[in-house]
Protein backbone atom coordinates (compact mmCIF):
# COMPACT_ATOMS: atom_id res chain seq x y z
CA UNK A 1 -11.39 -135.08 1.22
CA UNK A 2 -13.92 -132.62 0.90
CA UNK A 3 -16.60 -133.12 -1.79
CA UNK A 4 -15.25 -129.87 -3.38
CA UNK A 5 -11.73 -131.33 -3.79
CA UNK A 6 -13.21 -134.34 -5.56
CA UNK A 7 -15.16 -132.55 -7.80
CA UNK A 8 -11.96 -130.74 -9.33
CA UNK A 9 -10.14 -133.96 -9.71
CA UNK A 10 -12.92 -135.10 -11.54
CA UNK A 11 -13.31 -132.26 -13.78
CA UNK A 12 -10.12 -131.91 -14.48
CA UNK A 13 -10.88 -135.41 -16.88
CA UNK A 14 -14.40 -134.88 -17.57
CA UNK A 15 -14.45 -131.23 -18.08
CA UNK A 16 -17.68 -130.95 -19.35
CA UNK A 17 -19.78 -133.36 -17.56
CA UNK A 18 -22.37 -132.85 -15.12
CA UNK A 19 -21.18 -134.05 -11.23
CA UNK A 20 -22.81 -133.79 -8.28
CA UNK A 21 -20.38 -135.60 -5.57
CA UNK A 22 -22.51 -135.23 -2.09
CA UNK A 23 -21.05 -136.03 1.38
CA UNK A 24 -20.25 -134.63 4.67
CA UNK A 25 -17.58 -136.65 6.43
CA UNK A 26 -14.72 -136.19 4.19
CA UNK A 27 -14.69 -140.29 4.14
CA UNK A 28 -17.56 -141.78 2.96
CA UNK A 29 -18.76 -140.01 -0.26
CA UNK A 30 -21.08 -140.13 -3.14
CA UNK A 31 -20.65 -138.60 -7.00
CA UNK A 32 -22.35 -139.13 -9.83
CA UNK A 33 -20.04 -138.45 -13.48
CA UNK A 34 -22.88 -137.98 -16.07
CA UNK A 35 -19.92 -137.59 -19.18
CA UNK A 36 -20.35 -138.20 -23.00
CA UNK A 37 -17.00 -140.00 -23.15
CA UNK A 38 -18.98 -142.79 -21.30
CA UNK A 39 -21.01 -143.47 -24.14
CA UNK A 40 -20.27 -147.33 -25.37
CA UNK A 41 -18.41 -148.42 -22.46
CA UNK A 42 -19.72 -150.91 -19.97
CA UNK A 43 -20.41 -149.48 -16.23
CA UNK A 44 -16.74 -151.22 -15.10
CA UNK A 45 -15.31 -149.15 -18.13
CA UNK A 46 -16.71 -145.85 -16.69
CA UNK A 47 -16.10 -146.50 -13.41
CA UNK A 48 -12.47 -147.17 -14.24
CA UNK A 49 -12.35 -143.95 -15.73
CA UNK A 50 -13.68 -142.01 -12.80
CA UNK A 51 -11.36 -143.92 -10.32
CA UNK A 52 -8.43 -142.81 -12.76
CA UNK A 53 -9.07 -139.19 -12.44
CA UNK A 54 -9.24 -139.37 -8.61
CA UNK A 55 -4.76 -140.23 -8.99
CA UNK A 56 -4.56 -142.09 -6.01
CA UNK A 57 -6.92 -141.05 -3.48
CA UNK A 58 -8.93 -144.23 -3.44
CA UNK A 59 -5.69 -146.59 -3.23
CA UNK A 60 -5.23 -148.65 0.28
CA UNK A 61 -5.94 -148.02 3.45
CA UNK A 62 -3.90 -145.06 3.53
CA UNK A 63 -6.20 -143.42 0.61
CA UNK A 64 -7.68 -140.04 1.60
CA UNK A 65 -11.21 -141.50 0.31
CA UNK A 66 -12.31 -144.51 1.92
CA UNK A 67 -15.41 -145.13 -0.34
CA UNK A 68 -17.16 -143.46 -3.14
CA UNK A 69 -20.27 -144.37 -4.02
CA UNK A 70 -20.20 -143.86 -7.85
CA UNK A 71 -23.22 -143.62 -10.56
CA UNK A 72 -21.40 -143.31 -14.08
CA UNK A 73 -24.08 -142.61 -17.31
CA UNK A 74 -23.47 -141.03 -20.91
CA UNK A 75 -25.98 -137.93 -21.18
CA UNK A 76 -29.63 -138.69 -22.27
């Protein structure tokens, strides 16, 4: 996956946060979800959330994302 692809998954739950997903082998990637819906929920709660909206592409070994590095905040 291209870092691209997973920012549309993402936004197509968090629609107005800010992400930045960074990357360059399609494998390994980073993102950062900076989304007000975040706001009261523990870091497993967000991260739960962000994992939702990718549908799939992090599940097994035959996942098109192999890791995601993930930083999950509500806005300042």
């Amino acid at each position: 996956m291209h870092a691209q692809q997973i920012e549309e998954l993402l936004r197509e739950s968090f629609p107005e946060a800010k992400i930045v997903v960074e990357g360059d082998d399609g494998v390994h990637m980073s993102a950062m979800v900076v989304d007000e819906s975040f706001r009261g929920k523990n870091r497993v709660q967000q991260q739960r959330a962000v994992y939702a909206a990718l549908k799939g592409k992090m599940d097994g070994p035959a996942g098109e994302l192999h890791a995601l590095a993930l930083t999950t905040r509500a806005p300042d």
